[in-house]
C-alpha atoms as a PDB file:
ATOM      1  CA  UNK A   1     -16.526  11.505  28.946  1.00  0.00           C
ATOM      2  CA  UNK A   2     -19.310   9.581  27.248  1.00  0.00           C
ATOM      3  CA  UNK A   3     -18.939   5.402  26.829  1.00  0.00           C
ATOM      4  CA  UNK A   4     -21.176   4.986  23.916  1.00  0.00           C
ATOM      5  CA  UNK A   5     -19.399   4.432  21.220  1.00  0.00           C
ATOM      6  CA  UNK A   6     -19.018   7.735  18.784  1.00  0.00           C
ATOM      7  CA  UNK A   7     -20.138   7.450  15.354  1.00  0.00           C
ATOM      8  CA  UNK A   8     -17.564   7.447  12.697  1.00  0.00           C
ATOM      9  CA  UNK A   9     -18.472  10.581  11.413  1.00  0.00           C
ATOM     10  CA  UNK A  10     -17.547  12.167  15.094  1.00  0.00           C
ATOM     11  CA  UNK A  11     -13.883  10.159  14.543  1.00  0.00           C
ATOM     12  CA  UNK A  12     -10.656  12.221  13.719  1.00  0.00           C
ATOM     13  CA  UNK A  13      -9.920  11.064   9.945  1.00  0.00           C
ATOM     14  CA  UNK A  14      -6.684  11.665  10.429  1.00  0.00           C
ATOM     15  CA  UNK A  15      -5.490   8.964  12.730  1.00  0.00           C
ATOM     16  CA  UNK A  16      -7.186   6.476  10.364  1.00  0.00           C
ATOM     17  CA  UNK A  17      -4.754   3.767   9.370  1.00  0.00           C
ATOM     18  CA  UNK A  18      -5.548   4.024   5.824  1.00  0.00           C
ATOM     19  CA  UNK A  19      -4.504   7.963   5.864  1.00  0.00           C
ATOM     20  CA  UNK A  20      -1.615   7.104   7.912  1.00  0.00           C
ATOM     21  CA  UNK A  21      -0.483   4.636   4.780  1.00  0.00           C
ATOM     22  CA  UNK A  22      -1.846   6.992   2.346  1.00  0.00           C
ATOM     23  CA  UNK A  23       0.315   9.575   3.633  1.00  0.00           C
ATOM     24  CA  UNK A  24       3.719   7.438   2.557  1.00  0.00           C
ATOM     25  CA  UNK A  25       2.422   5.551  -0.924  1.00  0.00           C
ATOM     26  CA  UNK A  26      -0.457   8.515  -1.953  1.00  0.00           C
ATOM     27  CA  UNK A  27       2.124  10.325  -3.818  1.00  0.00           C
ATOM     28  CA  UNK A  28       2.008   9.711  -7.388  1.00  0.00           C
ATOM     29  CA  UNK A  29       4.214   7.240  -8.798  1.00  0.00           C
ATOM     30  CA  UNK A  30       4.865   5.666  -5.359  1.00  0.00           C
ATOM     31  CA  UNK A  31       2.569   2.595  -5.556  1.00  0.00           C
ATOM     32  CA  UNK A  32       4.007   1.845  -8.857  1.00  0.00           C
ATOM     33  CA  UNK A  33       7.564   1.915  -7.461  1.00  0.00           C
ATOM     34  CA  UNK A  34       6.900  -0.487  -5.161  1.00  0.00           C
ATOM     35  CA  UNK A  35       5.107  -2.863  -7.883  1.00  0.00           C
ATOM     36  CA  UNK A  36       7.970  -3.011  -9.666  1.00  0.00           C
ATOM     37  CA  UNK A  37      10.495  -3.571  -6.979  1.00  0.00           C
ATOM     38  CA  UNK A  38       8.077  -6.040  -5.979  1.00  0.00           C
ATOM     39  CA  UNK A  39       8.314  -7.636  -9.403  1.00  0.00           C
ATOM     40  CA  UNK A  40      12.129  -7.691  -9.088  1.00  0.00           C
ATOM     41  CA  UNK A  41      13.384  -4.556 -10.769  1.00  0.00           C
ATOM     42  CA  UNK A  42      15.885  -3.558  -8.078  1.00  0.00           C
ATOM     43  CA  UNK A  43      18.133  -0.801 -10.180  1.00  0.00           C
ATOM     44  CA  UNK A  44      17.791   3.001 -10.263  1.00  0.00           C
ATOM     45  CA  UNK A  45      18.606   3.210 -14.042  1.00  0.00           C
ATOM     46  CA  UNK A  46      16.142  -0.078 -14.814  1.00  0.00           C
ATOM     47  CA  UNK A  47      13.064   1.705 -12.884  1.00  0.00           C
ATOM     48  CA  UNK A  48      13.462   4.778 -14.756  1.00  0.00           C
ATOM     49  CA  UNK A  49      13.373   2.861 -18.204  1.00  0.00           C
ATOM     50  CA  UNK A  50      10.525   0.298 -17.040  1.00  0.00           C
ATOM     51  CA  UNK A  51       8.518   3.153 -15.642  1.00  0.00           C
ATOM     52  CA  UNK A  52       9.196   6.215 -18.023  1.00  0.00           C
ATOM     53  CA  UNK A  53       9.670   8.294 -14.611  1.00  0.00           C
ATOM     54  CA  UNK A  54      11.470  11.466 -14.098  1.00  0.00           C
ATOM     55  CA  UNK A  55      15.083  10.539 -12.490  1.00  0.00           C
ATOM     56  CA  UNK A  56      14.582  13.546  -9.519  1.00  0.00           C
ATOM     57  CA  UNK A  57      11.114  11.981  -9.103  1.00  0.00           C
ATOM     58  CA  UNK A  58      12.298   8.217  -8.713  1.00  0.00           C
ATOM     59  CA  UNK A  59      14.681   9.546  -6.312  1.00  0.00           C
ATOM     60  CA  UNK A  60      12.066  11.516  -4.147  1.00  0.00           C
ATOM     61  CA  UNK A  61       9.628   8.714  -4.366  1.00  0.00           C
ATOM     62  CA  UNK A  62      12.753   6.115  -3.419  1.00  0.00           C
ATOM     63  CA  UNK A  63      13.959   8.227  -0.650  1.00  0.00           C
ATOM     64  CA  UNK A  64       9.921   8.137   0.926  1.00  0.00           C
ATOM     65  CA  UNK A  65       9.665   4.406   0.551  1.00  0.00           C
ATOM     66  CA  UNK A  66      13.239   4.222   2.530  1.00  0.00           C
ATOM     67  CA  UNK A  67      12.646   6.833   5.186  1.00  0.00           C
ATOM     68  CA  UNK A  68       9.617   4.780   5.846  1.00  0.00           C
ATOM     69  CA  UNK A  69      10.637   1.496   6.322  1.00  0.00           C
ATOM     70  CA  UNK A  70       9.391  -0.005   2.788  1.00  0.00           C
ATOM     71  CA  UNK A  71      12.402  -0.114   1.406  1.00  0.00           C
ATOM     72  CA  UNK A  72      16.242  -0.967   2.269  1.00  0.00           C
ATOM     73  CA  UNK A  73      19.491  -0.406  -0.168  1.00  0.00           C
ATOM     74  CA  UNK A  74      22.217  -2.719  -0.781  1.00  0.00           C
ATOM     75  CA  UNK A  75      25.373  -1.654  -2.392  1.00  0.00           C
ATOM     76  CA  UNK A  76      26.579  -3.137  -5.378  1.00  0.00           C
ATOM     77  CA  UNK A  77      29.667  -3.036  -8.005  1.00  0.00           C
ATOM     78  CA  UNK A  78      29.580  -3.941 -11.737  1.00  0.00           C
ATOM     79  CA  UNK A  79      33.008  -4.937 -13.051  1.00  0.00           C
ATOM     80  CA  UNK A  80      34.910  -1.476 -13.423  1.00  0.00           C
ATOM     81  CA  UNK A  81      32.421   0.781 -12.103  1.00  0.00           C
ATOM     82  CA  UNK A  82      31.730   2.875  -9.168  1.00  0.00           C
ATOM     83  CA  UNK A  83      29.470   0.960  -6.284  1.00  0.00           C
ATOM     84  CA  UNK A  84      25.613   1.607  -6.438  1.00  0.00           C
ATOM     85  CA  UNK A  85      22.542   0.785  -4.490  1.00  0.00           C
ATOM     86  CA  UNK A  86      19.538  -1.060  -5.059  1.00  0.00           C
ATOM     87  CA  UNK A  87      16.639  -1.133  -3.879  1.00  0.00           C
ATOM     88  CA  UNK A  88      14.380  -4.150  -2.425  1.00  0.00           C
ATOM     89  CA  UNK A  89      11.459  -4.360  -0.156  1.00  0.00           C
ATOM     90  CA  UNK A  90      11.405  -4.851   3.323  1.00  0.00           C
ATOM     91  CA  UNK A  91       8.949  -6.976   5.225  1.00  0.00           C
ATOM     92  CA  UNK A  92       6.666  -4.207   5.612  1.00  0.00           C
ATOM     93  CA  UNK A  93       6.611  -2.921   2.160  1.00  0.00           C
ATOM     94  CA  UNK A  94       6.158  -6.809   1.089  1.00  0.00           C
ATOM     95  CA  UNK A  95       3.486  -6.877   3.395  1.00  0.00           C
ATOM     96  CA  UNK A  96       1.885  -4.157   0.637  1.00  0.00           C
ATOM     97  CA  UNK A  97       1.328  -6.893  -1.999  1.00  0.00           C
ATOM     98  CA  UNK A  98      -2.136  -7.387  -1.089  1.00  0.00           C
ATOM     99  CA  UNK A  99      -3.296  -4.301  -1.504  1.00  0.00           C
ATOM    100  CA  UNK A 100      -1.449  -3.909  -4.609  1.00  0.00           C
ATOM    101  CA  UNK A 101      -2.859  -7.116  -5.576  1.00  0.00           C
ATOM    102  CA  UNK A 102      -6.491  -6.060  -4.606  1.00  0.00           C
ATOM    103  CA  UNK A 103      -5.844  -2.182  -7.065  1.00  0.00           C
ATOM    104  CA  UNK A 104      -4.896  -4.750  -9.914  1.00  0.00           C
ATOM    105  CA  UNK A 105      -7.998  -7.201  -9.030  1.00  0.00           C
ATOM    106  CA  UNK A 106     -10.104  -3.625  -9.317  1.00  0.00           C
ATOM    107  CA  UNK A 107      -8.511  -2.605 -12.496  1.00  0.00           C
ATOM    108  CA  UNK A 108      -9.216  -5.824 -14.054  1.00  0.00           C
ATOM    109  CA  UNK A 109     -12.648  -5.949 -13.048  1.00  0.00           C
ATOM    110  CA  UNK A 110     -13.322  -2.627 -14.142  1.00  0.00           C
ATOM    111  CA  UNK A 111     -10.464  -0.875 -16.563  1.00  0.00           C
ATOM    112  CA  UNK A 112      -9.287  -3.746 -18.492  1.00  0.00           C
ATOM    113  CA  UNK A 113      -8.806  -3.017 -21.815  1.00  0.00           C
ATOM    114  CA  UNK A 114     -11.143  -5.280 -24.797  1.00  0.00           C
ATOM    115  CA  UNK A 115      -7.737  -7.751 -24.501  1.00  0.00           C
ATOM    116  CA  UNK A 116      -7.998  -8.608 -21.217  1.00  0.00           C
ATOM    117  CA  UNK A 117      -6.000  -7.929 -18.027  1.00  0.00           C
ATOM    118  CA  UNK A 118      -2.593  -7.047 -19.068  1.00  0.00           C
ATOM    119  CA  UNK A 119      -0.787  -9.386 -16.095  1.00  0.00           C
ATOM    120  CA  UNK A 120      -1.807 -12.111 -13.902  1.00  0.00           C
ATOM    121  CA  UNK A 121      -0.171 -12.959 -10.741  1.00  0.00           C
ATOM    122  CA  UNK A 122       0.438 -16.415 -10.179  1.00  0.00           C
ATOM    123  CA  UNK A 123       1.688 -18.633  -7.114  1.00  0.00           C
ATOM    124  CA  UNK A 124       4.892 -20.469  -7.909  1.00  0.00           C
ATOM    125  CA  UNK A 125       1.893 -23.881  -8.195  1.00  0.00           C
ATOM    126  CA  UNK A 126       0.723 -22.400 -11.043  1.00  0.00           C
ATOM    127  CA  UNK A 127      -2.325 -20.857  -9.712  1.00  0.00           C
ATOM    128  CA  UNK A 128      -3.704 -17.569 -10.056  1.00  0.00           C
ATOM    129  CA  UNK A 129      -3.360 -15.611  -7.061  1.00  0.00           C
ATOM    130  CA  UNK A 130      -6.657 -14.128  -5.833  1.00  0.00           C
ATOM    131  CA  UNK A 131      -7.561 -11.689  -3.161  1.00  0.00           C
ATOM    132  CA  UNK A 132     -10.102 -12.219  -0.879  1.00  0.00           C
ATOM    133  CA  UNK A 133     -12.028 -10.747   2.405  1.00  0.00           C
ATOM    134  CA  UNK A 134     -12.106 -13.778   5.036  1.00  0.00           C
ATOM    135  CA  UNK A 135     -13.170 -12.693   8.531  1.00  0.00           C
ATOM    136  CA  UNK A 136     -10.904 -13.626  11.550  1.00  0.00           C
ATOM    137  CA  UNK A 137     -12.900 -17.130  11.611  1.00  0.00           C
ATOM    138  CA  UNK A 138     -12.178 -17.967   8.357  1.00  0.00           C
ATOM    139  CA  UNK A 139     -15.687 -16.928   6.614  1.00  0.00           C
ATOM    140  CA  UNK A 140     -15.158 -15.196   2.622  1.00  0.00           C
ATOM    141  CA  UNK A 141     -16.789 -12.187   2.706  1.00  0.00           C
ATOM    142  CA  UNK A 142     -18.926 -11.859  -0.298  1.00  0.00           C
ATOM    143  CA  UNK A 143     -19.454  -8.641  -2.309  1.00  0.00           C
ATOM    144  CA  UNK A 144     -23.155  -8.372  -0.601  1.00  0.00           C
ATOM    145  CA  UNK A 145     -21.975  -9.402   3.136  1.00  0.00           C
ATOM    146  CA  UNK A 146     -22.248  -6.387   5.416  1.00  0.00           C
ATOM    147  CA  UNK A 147     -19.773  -5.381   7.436  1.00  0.00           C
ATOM    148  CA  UNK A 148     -19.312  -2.920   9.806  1.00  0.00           C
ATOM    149  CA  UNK A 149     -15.832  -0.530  11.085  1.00  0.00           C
ATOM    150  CA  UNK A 150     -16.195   0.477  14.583  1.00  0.00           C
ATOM    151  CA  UNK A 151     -13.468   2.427  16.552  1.00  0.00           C
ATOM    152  CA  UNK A 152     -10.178   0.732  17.911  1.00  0.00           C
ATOM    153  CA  UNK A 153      -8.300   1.521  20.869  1.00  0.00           C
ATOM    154  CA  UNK A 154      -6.036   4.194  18.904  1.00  0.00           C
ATOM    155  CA  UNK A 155      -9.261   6.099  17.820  1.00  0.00           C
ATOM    156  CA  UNK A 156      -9.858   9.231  19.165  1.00  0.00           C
ATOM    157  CA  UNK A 157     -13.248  11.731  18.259  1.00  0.00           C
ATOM    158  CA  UNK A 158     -12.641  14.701  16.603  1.00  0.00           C
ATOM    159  CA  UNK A 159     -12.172  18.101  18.401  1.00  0.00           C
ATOM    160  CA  UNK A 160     -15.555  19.497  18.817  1.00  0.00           C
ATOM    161  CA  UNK A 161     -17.224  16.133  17.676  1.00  0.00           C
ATOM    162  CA  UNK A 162     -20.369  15.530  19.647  1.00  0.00           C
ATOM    163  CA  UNK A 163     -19.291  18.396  22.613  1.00  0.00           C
ATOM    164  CA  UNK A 164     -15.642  16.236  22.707  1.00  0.00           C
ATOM    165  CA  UNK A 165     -12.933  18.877  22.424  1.00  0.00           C
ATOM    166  CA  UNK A 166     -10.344  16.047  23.688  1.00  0.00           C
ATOM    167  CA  UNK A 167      -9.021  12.471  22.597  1.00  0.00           C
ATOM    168  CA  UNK A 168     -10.969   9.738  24.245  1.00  0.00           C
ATOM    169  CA  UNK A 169      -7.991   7.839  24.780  1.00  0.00           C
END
């Protein structure tokens, strides 16, 4: 087994965390979903209107975003009616707001209408919320700053990548 480090290009794609991710939210409508439980609307019958989405594909996306931890339901009862769920994020799907945040920041920058951005997210100060890159020592990456990805300890090469027909652990 060789202990330079294998190019990315000799990396299985597939355990990438990204494809991992992409693999629950990639679906359409999914990421979309989750903005607007994010933004509060919690009821089947209000994300159908708010989103113009098919019911039988609200309920396929709903059931991914549950199965995979995103999402929880609590049961509730209107005055007279049967009991119904709702739907709110959990931590983890919460911990999706950045990257939501960051596709809006894109869209803004480059898909905003002549108006302007159509929403802005603010903190409860007032403030605009922004997205940023900071390094783990606090530095802001700007949009010329180099970086680099280099494998982690759950990347493996591909089969036949470089003579490596195996995972390198």
């Amino acid at each position: 087994m060789s202990t330079t480090t294998p190019a990315w290009r000799e990396l299985d794609s597939g355990a990438c965390s990204i494809a991992r991710t992409l693999t629950v939210i990639g679906e359409p409508w999914t990421v979309l979903v989750l903005r607007d439980l994010l933004n509060g609307i919690r009821r089947f019958d209000e994300l159908v209107t708010h989103l113009g989405i098919a019911r039988n594909v609200l309920t396929r996306r709903l059931a991914t975003l549950v199965d995979a931890g995103l999402v929880e339901t609590r049961e509730y009862r209107e005055p007279g009616r049967r009991a119904r769920r709702e739907y709110r994020p959990t931590a983890a799907g919460r911990d999706l707001r950045p990257v939501l945040l960051a596709l809006m920041a894109y869209g803004d920058r480059h898909h905003a209408g002549p108006e302007g951005p159509p929403a802005v997210v603010e903190h409860e100060c007032g403030a605009p919320v922004e997205v940023r890159e900071v390094c783990a020592d606090g530095h802001v990456l700007g949009p010329t700053d180099r970086v680099r990805t280099r494998p982690g300890p759950g990347a493996r090469r591909r089969p036949g990548a470089d003579g490596a027909d195996a995972a390198t652990g």
